[in-house]
Structures are given as structure tokens and as C-alpha cells.
C-alpha atoms as a PDB file:
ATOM      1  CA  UNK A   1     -17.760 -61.330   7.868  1.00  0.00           C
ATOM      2  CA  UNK A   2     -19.251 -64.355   6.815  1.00  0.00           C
ATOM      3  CA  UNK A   3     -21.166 -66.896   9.344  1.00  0.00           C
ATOM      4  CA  UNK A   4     -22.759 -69.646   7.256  1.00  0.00           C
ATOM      5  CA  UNK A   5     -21.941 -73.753   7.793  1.00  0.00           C
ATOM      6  CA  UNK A   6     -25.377 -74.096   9.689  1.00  0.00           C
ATOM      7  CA  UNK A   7     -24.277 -71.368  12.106  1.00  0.00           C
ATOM      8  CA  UNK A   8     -27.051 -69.000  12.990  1.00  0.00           C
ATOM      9  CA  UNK A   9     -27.218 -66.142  15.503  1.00  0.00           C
ATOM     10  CA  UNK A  10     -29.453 -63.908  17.390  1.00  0.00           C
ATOM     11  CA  UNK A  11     -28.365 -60.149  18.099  1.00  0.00           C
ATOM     12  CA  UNK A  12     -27.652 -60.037  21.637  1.00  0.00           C
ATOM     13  CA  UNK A  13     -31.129 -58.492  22.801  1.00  0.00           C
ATOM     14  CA  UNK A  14     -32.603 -61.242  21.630  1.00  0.00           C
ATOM     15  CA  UNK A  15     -31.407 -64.141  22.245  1.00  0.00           C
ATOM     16  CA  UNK A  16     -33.519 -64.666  25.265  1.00  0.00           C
ATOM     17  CA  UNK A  17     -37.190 -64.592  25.958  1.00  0.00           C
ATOM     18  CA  UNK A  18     -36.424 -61.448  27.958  1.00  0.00           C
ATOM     19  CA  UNK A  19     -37.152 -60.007  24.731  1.00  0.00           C
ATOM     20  CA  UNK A  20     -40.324 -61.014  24.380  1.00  0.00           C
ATOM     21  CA  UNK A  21     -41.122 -58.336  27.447  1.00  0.00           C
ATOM     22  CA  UNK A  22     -38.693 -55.188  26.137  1.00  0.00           C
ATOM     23  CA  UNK A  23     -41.154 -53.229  24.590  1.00  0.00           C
ATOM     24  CA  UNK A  24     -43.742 -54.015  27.470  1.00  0.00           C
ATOM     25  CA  UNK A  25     -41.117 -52.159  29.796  1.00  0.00           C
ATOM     26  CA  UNK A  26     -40.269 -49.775  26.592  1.00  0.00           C
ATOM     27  CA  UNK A  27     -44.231 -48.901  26.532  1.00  0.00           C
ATOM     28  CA  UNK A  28     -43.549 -48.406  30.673  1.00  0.00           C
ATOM     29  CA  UNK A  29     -40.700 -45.903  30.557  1.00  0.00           C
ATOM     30  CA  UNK A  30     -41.995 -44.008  27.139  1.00  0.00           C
ATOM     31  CA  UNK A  31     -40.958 -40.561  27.267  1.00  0.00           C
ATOM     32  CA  UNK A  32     -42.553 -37.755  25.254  1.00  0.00           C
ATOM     33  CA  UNK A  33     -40.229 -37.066  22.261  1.00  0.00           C
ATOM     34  CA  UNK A  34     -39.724 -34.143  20.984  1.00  0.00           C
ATOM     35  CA  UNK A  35     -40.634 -35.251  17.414  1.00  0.00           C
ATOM     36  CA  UNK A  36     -39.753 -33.286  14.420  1.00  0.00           C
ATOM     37  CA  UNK A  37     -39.223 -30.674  12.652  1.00  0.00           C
ATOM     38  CA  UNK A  38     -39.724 -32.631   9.910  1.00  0.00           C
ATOM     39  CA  UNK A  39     -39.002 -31.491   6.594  1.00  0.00           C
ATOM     40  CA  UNK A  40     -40.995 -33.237   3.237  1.00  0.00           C
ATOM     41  CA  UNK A  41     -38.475 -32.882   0.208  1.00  0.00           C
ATOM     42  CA  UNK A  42     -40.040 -34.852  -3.008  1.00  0.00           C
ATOM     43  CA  UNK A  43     -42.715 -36.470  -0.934  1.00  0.00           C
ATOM     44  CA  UNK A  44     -39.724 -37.691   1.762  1.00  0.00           C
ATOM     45  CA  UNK A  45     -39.605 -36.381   5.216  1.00  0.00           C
ATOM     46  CA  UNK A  46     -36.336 -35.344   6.573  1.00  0.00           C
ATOM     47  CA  UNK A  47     -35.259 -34.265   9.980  1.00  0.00           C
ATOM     48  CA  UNK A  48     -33.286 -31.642  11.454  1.00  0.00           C
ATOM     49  CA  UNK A  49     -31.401 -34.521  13.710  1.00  0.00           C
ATOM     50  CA  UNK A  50     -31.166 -37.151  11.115  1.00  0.00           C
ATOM     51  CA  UNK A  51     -27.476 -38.064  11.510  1.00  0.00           C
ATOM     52  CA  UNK A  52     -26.017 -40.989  10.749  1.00  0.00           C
ATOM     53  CA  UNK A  53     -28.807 -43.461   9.877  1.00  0.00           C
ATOM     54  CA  UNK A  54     -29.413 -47.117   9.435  1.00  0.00           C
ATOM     55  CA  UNK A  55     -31.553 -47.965   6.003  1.00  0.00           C
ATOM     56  CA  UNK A  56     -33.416 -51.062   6.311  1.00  0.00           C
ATOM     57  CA  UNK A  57     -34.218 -52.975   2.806  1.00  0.00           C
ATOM     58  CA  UNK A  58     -36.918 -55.178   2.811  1.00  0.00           C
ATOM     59  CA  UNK A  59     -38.429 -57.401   0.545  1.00  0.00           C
ATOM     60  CA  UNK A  60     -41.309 -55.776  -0.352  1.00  0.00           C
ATOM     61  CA  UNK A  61     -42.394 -53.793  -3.105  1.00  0.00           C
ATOM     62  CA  UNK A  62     -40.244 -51.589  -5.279  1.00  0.00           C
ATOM     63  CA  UNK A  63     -41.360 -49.810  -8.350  1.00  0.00           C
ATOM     64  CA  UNK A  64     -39.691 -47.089  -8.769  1.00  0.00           C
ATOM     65  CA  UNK A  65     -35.901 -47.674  -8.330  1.00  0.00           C
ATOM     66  CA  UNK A  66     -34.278 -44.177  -9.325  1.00  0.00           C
ATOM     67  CA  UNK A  67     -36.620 -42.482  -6.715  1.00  0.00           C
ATOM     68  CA  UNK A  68     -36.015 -45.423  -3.868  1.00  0.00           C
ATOM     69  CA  UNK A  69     -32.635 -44.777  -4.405  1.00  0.00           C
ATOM     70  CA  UNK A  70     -32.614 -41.024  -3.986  1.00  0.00           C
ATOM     71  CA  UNK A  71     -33.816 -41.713  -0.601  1.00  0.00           C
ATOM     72  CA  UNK A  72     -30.706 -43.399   0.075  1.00  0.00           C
ATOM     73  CA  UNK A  73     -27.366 -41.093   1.687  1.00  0.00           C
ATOM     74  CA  UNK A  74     -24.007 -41.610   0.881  1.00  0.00           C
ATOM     75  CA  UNK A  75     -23.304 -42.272   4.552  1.00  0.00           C
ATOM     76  CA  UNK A  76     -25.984 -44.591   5.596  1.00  0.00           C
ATOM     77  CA  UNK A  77     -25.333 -47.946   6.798  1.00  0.00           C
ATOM     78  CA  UNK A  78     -27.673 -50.286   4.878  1.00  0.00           C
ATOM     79  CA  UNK A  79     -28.875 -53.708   5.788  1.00  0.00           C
ATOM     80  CA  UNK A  80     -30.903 -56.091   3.419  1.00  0.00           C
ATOM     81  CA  UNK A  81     -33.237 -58.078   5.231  1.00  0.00           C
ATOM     82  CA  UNK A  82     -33.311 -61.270   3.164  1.00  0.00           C
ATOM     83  CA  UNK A  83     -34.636 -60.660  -0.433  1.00  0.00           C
ATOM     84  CA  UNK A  84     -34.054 -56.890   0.175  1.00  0.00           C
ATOM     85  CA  UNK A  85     -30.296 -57.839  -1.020  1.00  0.00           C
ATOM     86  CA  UNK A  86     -31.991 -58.613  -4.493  1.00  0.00           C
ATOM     87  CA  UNK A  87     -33.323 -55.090  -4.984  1.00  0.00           C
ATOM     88  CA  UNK A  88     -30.408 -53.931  -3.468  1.00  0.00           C
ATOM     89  CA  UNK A  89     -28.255 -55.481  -6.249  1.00  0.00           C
ATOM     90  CA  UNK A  90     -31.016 -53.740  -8.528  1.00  0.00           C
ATOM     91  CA  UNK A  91     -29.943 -50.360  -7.431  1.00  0.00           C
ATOM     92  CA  UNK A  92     -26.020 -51.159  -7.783  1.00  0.00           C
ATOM     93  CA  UNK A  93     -25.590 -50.982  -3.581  1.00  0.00           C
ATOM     94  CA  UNK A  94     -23.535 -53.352  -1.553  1.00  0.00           C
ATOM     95  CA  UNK A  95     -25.134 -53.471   1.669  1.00  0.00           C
ATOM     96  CA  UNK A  96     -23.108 -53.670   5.257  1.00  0.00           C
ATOM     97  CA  UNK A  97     -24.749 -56.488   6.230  1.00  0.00           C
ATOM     98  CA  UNK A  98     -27.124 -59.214   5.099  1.00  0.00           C
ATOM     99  CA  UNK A  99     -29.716 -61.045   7.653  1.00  0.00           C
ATOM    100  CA  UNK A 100     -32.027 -63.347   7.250  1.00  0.00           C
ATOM    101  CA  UNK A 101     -33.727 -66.565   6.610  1.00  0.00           C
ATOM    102  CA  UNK A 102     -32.742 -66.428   3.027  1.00  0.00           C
ATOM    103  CA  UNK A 103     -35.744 -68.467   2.003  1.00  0.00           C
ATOM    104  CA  UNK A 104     -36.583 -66.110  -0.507  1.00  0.00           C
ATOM    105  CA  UNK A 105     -33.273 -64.147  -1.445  1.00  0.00           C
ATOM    106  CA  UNK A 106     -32.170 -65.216  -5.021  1.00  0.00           C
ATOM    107  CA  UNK A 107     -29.808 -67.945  -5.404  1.00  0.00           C
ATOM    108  CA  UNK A 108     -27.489 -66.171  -7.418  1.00  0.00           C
ATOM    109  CA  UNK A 109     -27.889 -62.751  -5.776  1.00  0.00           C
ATOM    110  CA  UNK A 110     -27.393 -64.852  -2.504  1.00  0.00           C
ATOM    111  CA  UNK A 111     -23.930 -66.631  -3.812  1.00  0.00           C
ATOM    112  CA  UNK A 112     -22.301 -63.559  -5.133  1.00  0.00           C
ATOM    113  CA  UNK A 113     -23.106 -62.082  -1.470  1.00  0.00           C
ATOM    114  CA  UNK A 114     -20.450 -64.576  -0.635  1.00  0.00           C
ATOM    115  CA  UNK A 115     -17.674 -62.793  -2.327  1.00  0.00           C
ATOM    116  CA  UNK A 116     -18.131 -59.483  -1.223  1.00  0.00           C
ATOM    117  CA  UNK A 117     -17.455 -57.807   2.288  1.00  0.00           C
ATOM    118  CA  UNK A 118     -20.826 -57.955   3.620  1.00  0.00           C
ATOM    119  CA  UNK A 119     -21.583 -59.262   6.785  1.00  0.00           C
ATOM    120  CA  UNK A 120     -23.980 -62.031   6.354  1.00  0.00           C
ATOM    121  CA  UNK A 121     -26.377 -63.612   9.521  1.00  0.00           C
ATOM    122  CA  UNK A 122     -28.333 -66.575   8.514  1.00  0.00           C
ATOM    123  CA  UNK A 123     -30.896 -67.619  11.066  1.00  0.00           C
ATOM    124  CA  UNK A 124     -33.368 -70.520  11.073  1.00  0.00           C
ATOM    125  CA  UNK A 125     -36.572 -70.031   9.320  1.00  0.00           C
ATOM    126  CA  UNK A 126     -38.556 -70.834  12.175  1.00  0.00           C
ATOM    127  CA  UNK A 127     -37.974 -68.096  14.104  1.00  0.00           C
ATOM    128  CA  UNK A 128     -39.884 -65.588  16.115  1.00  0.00           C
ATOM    129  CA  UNK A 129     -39.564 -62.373  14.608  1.00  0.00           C
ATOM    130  CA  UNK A 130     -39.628 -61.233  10.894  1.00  0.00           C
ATOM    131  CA  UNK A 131     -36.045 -60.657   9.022  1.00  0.00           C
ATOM    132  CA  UNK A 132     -37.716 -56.799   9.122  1.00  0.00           C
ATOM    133  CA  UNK A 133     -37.423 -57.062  13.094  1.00  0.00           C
ATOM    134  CA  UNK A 134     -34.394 -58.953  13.063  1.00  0.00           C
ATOM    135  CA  UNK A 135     -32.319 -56.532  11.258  1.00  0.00           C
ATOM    136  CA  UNK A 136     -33.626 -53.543  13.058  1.00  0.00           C
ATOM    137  CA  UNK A 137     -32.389 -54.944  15.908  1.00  0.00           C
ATOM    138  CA  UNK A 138     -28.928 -55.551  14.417  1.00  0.00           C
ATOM    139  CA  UNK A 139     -28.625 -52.017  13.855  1.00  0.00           C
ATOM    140  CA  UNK A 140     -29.346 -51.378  17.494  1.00  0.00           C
ATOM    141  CA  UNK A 141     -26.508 -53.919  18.176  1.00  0.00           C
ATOM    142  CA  UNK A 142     -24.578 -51.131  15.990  1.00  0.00           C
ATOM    143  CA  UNK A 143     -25.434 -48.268  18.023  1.00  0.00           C
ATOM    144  CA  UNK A 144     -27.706 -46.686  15.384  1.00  0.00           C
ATOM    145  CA  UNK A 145     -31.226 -44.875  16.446  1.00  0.00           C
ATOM    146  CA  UNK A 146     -32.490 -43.939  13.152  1.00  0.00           C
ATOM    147  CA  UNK A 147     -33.683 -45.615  10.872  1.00  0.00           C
ATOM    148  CA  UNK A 148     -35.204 -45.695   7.538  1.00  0.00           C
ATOM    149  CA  UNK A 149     -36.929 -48.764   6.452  1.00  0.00           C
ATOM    150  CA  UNK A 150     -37.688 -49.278   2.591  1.00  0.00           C
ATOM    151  CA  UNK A 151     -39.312 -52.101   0.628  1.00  0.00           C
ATOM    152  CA  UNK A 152     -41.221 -52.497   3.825  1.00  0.00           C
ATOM    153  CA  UNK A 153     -45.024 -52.090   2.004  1.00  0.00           C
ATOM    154  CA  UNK A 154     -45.970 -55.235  -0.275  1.00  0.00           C
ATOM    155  CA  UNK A 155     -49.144 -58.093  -1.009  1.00  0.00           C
ATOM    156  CA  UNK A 156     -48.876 -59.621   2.218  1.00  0.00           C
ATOM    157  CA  UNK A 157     -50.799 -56.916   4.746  1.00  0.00           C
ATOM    158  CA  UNK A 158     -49.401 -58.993   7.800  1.00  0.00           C
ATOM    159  CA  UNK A 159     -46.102 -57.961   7.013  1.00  0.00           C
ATOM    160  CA  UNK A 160     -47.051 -54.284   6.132  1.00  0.00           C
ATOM    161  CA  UNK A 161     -49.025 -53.880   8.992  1.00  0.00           C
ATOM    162  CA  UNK A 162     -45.958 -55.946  11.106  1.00  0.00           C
ATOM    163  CA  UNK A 163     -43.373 -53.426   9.360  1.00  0.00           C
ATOM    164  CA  UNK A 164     -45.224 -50.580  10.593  1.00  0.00           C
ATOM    165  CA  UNK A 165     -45.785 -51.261  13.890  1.00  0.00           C
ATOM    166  CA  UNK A 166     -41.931 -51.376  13.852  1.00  0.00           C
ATOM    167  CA  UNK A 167     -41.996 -47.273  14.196  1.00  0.00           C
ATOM    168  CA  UNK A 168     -44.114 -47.347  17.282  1.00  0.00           C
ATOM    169  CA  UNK A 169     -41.349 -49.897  18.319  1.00  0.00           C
ATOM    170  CA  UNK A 170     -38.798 -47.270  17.753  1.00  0.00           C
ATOM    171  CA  UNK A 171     -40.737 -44.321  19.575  1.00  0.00           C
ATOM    172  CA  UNK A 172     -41.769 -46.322  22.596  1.00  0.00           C
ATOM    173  CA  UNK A 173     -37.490 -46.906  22.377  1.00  0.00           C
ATOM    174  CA  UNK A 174     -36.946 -42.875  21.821  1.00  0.00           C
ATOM    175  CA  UNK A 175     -35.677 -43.497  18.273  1.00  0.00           C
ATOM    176  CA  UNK A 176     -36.149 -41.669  15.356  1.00  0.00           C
ATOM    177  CA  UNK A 177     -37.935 -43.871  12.404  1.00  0.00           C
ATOM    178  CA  UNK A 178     -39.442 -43.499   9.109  1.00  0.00           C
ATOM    179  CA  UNK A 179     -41.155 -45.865   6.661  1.00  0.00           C
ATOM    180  CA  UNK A 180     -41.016 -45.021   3.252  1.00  0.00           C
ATOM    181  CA  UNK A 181     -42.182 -46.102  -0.448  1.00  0.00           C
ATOM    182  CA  UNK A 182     -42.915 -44.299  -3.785  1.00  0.00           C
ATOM    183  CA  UNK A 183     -45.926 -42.914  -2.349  1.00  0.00           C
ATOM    184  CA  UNK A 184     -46.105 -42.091   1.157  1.00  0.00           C
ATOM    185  CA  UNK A 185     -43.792 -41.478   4.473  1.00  0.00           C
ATOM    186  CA  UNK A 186     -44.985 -43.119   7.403  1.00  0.00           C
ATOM    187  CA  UNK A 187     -43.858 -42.117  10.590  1.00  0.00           C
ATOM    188  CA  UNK A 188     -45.023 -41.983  14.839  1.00  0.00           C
ATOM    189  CA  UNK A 189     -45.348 -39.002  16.680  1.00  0.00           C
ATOM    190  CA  UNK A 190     -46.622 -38.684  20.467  1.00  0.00           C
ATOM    191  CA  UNK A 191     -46.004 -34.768  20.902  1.00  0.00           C
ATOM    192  CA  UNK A 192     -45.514 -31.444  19.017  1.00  0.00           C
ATOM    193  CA  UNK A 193     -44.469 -31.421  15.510  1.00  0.00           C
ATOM    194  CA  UNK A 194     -43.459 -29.197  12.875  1.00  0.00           C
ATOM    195  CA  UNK A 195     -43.795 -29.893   9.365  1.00  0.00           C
ATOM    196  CA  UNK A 196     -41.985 -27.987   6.711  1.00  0.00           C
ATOM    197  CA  UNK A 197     -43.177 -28.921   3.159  1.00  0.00           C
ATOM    198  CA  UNK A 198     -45.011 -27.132   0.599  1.00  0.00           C
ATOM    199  CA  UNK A 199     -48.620 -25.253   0.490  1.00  0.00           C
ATOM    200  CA  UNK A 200     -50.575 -28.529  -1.029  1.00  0.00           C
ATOM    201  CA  UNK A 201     -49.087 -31.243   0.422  1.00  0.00           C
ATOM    202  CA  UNK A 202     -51.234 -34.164   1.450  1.00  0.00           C
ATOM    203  CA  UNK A 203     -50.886 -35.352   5.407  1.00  0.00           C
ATOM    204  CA  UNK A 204     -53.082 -37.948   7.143  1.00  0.00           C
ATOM    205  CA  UNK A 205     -53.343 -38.182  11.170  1.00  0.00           C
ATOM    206  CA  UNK A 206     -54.287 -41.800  11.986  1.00  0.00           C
ATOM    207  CA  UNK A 207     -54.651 -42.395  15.604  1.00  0.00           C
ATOM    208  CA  UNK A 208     -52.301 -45.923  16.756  1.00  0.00           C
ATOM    209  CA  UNK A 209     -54.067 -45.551  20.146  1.00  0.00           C
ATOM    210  CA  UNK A 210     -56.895 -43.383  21.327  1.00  0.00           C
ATOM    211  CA  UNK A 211     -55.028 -39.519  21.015  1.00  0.00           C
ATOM    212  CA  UNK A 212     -56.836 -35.920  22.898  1.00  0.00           C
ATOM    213  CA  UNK A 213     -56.618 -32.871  22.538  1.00  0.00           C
ATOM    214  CA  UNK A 214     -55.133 -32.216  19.559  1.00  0.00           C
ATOM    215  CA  UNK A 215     -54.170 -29.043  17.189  1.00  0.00           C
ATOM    216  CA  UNK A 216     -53.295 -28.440  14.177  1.00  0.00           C
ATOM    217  CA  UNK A 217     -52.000 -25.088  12.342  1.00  0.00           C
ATOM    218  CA  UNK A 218     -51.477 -24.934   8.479  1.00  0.00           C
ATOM    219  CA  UNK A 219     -53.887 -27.529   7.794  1.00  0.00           C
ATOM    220  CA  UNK A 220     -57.011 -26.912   5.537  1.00  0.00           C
ATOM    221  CA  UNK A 221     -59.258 -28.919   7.988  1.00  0.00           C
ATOM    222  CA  UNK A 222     -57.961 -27.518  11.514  1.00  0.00           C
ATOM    223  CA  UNK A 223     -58.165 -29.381  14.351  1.00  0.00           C
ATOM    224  CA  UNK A 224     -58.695 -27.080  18.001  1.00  0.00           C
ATOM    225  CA  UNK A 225     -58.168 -29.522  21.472  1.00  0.00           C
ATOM    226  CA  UNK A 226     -60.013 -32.409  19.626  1.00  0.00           C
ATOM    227  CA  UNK A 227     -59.988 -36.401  20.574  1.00  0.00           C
ATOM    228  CA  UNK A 228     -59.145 -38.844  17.542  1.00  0.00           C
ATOM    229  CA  UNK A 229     -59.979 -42.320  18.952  1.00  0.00           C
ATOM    230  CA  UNK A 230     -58.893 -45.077  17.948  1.00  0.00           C
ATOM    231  CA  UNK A 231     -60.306 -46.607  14.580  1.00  0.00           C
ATOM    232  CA  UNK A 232     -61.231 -42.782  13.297  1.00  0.00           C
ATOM    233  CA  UNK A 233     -60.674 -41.623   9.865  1.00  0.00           C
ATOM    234  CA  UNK A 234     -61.375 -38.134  10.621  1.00  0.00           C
ATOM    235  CA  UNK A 235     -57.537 -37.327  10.346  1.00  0.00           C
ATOM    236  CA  UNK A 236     -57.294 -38.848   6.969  1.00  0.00           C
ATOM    237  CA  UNK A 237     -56.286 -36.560   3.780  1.00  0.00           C
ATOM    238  CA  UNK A 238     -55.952 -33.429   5.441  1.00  0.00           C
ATOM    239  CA  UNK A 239     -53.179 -30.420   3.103  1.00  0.00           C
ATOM    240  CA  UNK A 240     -50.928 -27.795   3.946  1.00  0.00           C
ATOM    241  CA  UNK A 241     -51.869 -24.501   3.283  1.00  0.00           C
ATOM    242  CA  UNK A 242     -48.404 -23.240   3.790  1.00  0.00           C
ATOM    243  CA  UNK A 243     -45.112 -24.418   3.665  1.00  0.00           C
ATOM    244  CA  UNK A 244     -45.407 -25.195   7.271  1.00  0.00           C
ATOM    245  CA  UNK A 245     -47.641 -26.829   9.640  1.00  0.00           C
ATOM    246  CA  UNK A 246     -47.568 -28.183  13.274  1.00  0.00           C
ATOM    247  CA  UNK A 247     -49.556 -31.106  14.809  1.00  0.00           C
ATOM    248  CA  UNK A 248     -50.063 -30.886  18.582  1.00  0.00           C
ATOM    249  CA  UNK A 249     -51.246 -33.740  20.830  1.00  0.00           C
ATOM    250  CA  UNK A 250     -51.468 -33.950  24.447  1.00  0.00           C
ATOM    251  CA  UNK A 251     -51.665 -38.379  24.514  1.00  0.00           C
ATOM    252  CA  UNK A 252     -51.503 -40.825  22.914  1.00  0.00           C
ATOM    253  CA  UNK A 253     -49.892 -42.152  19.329  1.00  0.00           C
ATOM    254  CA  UNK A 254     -50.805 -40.755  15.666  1.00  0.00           C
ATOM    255  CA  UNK A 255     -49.591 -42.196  12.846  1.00  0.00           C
ATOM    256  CA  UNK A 256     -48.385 -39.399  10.528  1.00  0.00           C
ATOM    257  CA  UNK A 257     -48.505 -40.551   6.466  1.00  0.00           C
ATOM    258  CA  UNK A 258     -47.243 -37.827   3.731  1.00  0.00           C
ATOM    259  CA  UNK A 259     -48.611 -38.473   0.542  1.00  0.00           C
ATOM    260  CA  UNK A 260     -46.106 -37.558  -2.394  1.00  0.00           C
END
């Protein structure tokens, strides 16, 4: 479907400034998932309940587009937010759908859009929420509650930081969500979790909010009913001494990042 000729549109959860207070009542009604197991394959964390899943392109950084693209499943239903659709066209994938601005999408990337079945949503460029945030919420319009969001790191830390806080979005929202580049998995856990990996791999524990009593098992540096506050770097570059491990936490929100 194409909507262009000025026309721009909202998805439906946010087309009023209700939305502005969803993830205050999300935040409110957060229940304790039960996050995980997670599984790291080639530095990329899978889950037992993946199903169906919505991949987000961004336009951020890619370097690497053979691996980006292994990340990528046959069945997924991709969205390019904005310039995402130009490394999108780099990989050879025709998204679902195409949202955004398009203030930064290539013209002739953008044009050729036009000719293929791809849904595209233009909206104004002053808006109030990123592209990132915009099509996220497009795929909740489509019933989807995982999601994978690439091309989401780049030079402009706002937007990093901005893309991120998108998976404590998605947890707060009991959705499953992962953020991924060349390098590292980024994801948001607020309970018991299982990681299944290799003996070696690389795993940082970065407190969102202030998190206690936590434990660790299979991790070189163990942790026994300790208190990461907020700000701390004591959970950063901790490795798997077997091909399992398990992170326990009793509150709060960690920030889990697998290095590959």
C-alpha cells in the first residue's frame, strides 16, 4: 500500500497525547517476565519463544552486511525505518513496510520503493518520536511482540541511547526485544535468566535502574545476593565458564550486552 500525496499517519496508539502517558501506566502494571533462556549462536542471542518476529532496520551503522543479514529469518516481517530501506536494498531484502520521515532515505532507493509492494507511511518531520519508535509501534499495530532491531547503534549517541531505551519499552510492555550489531546483543531482563552460549563468552550486567540481590552461576566473577546501583560498572566484562550461565535478580532492570 502506498500513502504519499502529503498524506501522513500515526499508528493508532499514537495518535493522541494519551501516548505520551502509556509507558507511565506500562512502568505501573510491569510484571516480572520470565526472561530467557537465551541462547548466543555467533555472538546473537536467540530464544526458546522467539516466534514470529518483527526486524526493525534502522539507519544506523552497518559494517558487516553478510553477518547483519544472517541475523535475519526467512519468516520475519521487516520494517525499514527511513534510511534503513537503503541498507536494506544493500542486503537484496524488500521490506513489508517502509515508515518514516524520509529526510534521509536515498532518493533513488526511496523512488524505486514506489514500485514495489511495500507499504510505505510518510509522516511529517516534525514529529514527536524517532522513525525507530514509530515503526516499533507499527509492528504493535501488527500484532507482533518481538522484535529485533538492527542498524539501531551509529555517531549520533542520542539516537543510540534513544534506540536502546526502546527494549526497556518493550519489557515494561511484556515483549520480547533484542538490539543487535556486529558486535554485541543488547537486551532487558528484570528476573531469572538462563544463558546458553559457549565457555568464554563475554557478558556485561549494566544496571538501567538501581537492581538487589543478584546471582550469578557460570560466570568467572560470581555475583552472591549483591546490589548493582545505578551508574555501576561492576557488572561490566564478566565470561562464561561453561556453556551455560544464569543471572538472578530480585528488582530492578539490568541491561544484558553479549560481546561477539
Amino acid at each position: 500500500m502506498l500513502i504519499l500525496k502529503g498524506d501522513w499517519r500515526l499508528p493508532n496508539n499514537m495518535k493522541n497525547k494519551e501516548y505520551k502517558s502509556l509507558n507511565n501506566n506500562r512502568n505501573k502494571n510491569a510484571q516480572r517476565l520470565p526472561t530467557g533462556p537465551y541462547h548466543i549462536h555467533n555472538g546473537f542471542v536467540q530464544t526458546q519463544c522467539m516466534g514470529i518476529r518483527a526486524v526493525i532496520i534502522s539507519g544506523g551503522e552497518i559494517t558487516d552486511y553478510n553477518y547483519i543479514k544472517t541475523l535475519i529469518n526467512e519468516d520475519d516481517f521487516i520494517i525499514c525505518a527511513d534510511s534503513g530501506y537503503d541498507h536494506a536494498v544493500k542486503m537484496d531484502i524488500t521490506p513489508a513496510a517502509l515508515v518514516g520521515d524520509f529526510d534521509s532515505i536515498e532518493h533513488t532507493n526511496f523512488q524505486s520503493a514506489k514500485n514495489k509492494n511495500i507499504d510505505i507511511v510518510p509522516y511529517p518531520a516534525e514529529k514527536d518520536y524517532t522513525d525507530t519508535e514509530i515503526a516499533l509501534e507499527y509492528a504493535r499495530e501488527k500484532g507482533f511482540t518481538n522484535f529485533l532491531f538492527l542498524a539501531a547503534y551509529g555517531t549520533r549517541i542520542d539516537h543510540t541511547m534513544g534506540n536502546i531505551m526502546l527494549l526497556k519499552n518493550c519489557l515494561y510492555n511484556n515483549e520480547k526485544a533484542q538490539l543487535a550489531n556486529e558486535y554485541n546483543t543488547v537486551f532487558f531482563i528484570n528476573s531469572k535468566t538462563v544463558l546458553h552460549g559457549k565457555k568464554g563468552d563475554t557478558v556485561s550486567l549494566i544496571p538501567i535502574t538501581d537492581c538487589y540481590k543478584i546471582s550469578t552461576h557460570n560466570l568467572k566473577y560470581p555475583l552472591f545476593q549483591e546490589d548493582l546501583l545505578l551508574s555501576s560498572t561492576h557488572g561490566i566484562s564478566n565470561i562464561m565458564t561453561e556453556n551455560t550461565a544464569e543471572i538472578s535478580i530480585e528488582k530492578g532492570i539490568m541491561m544484558i550486552n553479549i560481546v561477539k
